[in-house]
C-alpha atoms as a PDB file:
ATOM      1  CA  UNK A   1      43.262  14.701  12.584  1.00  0.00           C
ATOM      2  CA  UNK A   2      46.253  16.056  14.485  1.00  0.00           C
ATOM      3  CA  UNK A   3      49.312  14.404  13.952  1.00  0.00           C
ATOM      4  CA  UNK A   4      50.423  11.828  16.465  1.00  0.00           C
ATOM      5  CA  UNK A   5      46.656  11.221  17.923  1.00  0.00           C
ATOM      6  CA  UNK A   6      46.301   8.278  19.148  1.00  0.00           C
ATOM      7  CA  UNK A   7      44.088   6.235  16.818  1.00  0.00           C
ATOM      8  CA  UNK A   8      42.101   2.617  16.003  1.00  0.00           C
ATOM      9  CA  UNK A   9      42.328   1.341  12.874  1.00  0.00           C
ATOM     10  CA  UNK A  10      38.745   0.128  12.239  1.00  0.00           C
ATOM     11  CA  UNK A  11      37.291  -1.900   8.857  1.00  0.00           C
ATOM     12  CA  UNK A  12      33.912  -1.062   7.742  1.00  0.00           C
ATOM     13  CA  UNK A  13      32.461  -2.840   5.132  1.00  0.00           C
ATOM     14  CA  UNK A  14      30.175  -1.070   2.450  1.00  0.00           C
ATOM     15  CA  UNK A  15      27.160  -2.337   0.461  1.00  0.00           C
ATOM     16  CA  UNK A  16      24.517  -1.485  -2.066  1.00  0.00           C
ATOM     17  CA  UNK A  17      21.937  -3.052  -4.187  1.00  0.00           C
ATOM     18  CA  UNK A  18      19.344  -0.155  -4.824  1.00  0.00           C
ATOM     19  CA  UNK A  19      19.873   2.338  -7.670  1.00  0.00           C
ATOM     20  CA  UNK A  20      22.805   3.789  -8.428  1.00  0.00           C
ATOM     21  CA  UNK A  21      24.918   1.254  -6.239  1.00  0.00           C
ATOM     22  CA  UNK A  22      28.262   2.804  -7.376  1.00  0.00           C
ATOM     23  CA  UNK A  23      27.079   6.288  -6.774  1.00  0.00           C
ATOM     24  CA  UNK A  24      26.346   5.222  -3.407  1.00  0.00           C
ATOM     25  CA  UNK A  25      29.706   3.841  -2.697  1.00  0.00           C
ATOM     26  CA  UNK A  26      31.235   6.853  -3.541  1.00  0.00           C
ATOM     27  CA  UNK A  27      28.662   9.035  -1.327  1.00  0.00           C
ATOM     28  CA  UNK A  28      29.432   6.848   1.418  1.00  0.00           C
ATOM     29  CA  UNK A  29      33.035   7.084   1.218  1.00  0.00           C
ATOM     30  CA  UNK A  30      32.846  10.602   1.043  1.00  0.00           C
ATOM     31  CA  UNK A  31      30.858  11.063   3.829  1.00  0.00           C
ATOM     32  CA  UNK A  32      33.384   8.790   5.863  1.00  0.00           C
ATOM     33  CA  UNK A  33      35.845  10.540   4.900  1.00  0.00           C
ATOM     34  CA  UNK A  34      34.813  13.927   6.114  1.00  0.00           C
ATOM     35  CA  UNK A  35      33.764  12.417   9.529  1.00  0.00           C
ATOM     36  CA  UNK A  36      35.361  14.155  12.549  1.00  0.00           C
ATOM     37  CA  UNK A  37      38.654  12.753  13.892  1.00  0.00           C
ATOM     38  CA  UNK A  38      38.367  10.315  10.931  1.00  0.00           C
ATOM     39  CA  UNK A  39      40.552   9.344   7.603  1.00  0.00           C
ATOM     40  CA  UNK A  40      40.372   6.939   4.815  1.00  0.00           C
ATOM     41  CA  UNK A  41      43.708   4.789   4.587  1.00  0.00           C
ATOM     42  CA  UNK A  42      42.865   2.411   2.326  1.00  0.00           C
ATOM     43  CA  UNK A  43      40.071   0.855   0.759  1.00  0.00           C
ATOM     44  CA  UNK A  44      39.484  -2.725  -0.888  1.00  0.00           C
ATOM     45  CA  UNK A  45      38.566  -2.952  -5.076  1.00  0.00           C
ATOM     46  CA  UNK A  46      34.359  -2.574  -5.013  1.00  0.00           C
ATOM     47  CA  UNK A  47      32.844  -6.374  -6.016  1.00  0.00           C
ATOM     48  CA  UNK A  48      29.669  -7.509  -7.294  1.00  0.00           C
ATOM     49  CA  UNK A  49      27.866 -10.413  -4.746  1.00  0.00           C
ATOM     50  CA  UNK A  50      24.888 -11.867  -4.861  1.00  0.00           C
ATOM     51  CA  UNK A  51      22.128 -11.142  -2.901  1.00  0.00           C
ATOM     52  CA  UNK A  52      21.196 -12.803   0.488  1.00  0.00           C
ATOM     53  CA  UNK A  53      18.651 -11.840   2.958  1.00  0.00           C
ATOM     54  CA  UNK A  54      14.743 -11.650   2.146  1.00  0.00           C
ATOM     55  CA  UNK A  55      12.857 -11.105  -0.163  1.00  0.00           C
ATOM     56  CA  UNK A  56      13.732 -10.544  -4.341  1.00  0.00           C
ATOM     57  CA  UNK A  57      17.160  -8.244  -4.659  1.00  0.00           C
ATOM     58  CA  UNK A  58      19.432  -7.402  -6.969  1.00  0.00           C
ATOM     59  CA  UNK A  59      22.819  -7.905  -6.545  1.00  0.00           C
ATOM     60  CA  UNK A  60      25.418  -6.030  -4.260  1.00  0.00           C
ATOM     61  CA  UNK A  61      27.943  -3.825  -4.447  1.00  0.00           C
ATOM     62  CA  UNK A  62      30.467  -4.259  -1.731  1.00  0.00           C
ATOM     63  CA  UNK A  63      33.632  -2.622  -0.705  1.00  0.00           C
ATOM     64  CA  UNK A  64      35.847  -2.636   2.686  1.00  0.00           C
ATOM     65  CA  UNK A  65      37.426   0.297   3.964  1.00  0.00           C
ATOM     66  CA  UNK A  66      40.503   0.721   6.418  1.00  0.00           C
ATOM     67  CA  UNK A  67      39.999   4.301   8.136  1.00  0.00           C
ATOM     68  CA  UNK A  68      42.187   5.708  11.208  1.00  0.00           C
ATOM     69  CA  UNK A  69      39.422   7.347  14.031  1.00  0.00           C
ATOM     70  CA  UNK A  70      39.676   8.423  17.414  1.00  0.00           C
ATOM     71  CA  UNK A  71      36.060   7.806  17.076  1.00  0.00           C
ATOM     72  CA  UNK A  72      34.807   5.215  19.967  1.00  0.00           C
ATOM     73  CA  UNK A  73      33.157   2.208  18.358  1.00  0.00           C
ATOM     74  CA  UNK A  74      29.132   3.588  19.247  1.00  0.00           C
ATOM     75  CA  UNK A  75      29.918   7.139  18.144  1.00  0.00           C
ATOM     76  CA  UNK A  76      30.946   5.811  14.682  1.00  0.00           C
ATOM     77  CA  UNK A  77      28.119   3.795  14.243  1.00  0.00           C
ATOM     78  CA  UNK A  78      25.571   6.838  15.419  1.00  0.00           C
ATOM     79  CA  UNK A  79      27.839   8.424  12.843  1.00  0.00           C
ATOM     80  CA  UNK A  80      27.595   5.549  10.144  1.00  0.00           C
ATOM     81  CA  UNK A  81      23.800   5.309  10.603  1.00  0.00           C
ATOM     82  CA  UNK A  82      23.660   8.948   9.772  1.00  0.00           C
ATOM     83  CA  UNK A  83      25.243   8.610   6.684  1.00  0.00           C
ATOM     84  CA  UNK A  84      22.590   5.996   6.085  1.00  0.00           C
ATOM     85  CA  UNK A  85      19.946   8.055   6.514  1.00  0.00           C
ATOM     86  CA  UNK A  86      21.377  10.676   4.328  1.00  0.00           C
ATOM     87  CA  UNK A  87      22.103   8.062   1.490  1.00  0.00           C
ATOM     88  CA  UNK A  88      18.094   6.950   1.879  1.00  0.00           C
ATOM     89  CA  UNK A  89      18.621   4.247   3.636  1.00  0.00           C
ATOM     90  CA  UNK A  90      15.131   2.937   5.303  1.00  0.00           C
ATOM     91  CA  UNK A  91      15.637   0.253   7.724  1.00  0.00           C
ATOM     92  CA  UNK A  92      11.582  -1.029   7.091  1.00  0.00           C
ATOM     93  CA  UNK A  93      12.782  -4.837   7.105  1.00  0.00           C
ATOM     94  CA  UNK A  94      15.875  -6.402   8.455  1.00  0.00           C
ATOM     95  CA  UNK A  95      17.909  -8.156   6.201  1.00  0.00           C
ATOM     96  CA  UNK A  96      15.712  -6.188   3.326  1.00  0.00           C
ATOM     97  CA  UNK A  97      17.114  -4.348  -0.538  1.00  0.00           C
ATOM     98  CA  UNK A  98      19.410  -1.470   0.817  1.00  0.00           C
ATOM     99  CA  UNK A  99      20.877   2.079  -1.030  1.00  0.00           C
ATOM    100  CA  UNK A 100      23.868   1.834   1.503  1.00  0.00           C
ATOM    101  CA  UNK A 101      24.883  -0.217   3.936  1.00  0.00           C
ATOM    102  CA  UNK A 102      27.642   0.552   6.505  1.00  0.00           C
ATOM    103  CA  UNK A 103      28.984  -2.398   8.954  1.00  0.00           C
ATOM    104  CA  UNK A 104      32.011  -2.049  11.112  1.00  0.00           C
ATOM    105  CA  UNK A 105      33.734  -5.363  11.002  1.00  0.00           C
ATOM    106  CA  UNK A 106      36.704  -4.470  13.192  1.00  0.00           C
ATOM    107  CA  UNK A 107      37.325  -1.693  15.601  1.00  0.00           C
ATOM    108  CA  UNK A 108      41.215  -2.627  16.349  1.00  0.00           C
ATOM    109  CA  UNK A 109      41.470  -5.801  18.577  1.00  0.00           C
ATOM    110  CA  UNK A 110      38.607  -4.720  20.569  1.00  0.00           C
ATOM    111  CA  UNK A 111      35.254  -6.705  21.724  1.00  0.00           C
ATOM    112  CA  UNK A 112      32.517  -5.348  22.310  1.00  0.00           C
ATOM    113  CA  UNK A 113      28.812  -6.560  22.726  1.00  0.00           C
ATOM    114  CA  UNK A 114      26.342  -4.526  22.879  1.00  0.00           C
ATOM    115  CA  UNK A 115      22.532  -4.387  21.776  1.00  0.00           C
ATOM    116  CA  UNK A 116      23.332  -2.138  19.115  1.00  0.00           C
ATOM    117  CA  UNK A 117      27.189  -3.181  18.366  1.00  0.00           C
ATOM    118  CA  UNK A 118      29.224  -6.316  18.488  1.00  0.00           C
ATOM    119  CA  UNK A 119      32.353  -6.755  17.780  1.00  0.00           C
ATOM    120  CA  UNK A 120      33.896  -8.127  15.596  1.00  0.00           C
ATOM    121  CA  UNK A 121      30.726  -8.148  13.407  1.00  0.00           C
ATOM    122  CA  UNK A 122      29.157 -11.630  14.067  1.00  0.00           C
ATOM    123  CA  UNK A 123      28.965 -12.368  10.185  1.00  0.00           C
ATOM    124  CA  UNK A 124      32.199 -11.431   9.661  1.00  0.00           C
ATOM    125  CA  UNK A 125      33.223 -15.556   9.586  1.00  0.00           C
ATOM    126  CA  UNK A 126      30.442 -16.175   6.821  1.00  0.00           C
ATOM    127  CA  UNK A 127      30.786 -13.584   4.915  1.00  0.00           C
ATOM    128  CA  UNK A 128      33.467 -14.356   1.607  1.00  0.00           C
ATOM    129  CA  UNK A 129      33.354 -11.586   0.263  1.00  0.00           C
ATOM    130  CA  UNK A 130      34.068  -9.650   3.371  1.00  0.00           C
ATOM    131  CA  UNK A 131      37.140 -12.139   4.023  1.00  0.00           C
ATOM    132  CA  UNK A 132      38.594 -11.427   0.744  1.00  0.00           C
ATOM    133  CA  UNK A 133      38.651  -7.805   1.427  1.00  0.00           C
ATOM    134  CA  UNK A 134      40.407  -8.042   4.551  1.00  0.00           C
ATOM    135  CA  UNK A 135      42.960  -9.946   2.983  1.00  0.00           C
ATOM    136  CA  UNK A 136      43.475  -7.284   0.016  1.00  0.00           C
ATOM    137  CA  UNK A 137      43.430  -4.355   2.799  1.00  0.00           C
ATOM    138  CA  UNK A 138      46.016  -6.751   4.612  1.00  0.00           C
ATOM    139  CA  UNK A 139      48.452  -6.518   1.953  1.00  0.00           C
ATOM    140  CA  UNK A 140      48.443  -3.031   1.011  1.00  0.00           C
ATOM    141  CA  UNK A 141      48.735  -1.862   4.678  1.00  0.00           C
ATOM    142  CA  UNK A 142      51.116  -3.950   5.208  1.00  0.00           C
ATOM    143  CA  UNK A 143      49.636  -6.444   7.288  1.00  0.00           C
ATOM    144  CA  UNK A 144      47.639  -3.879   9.354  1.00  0.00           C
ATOM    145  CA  UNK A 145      44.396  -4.022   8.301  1.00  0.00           C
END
C-alpha cells in the first residue's frame, strides 16, 4: 500500500469449527494479508467458544483482526467471501458447521445497510467473544481499533 493512502481501519472477525480450525486461521490471515490495498495491523490472541447456531458443532476458533484497506466495505466482503470459498467454505445452511468464517464487524465509523452488508455487524452487541477482542485490539493500537 503506498505510503500516506488514505485508509479505514476495519475489524474482521475470524472463525472455525471444521477440521483443522487453526490451520484455517492461519490460511485466512494469509490470504487477508495479501489482499490488494490491504495490511494486517494487528490481530487479537485466537480463543476457543462454544458453538451456537444449528445443528451439532464442535467448538470455534475465533480471532479478530485490525487491517488498514482502501478497500470499500462490499469489495472486501466479495473479497472475504472469496477467501471462503478457497478455504472450503460451503454456505449449504445458514448459521451451519463452518472451515472459515470471515465477518467484518467495523469498517471505520461507517454505516452501512445493505442486503448483503450491514454495518456495524448486527451481532456485534451479542457476541462476547467478539467484544473481548475489540477490547484487546483497543489496547495494543492504542485505542484505535
Amino acid at each position: 500500500m503506498p505510503e500516506g493512502a488514505p485508509t479505514e481501519r476495519v475489524l474482521i472477525a475470524l472463525g472455525s469449527n471444521v477440521g483443522q480450525r487453526a490451520a484455517h486461521l492461519a490460511a485466512a490471515r494469509t490470504a487477508i494479508a495479501g489482499l490488494p490495498e490491504t495490511r494486517i495491523v494487528a490481530a487479537s490472541r485466537v480463543e476457543e467458544t462454544a458453538a451456537f447456531g444449528v445443528g451439532p458443532q464442535g467448538p470455534y476458533l475465533n480471532q479478530m483482526l485490525v487491517v488498514a484497506t482502501r478497500l470499500e466495505p462490499l469489495v472486501l466482503l466479495r473479497a472475504l467471501q472469496r477467501i471462503e470459498r478457497v478455504g472450503g467454505r460451503l454456505r449449504a445452511r445458514r448459521w451451519g458447521a463452518r472451515t472459515i468464517d470471515l465477518d467484518i464487524v467495523r469498517y471505520g465509523s461507517r454505516h452501512l445497510r445493505v442486503p448483503e452488508l450491514t454495518l456495524p455487524h448486527p451481532g456485534v452487541s451479542t457476541r462476547d467473544f467478539w467484544q473481548r477482542e475489540e477490547r484487546e485490539l483497543a489496547r495494543v493500537t492504542d485505542g484505535a481499533a
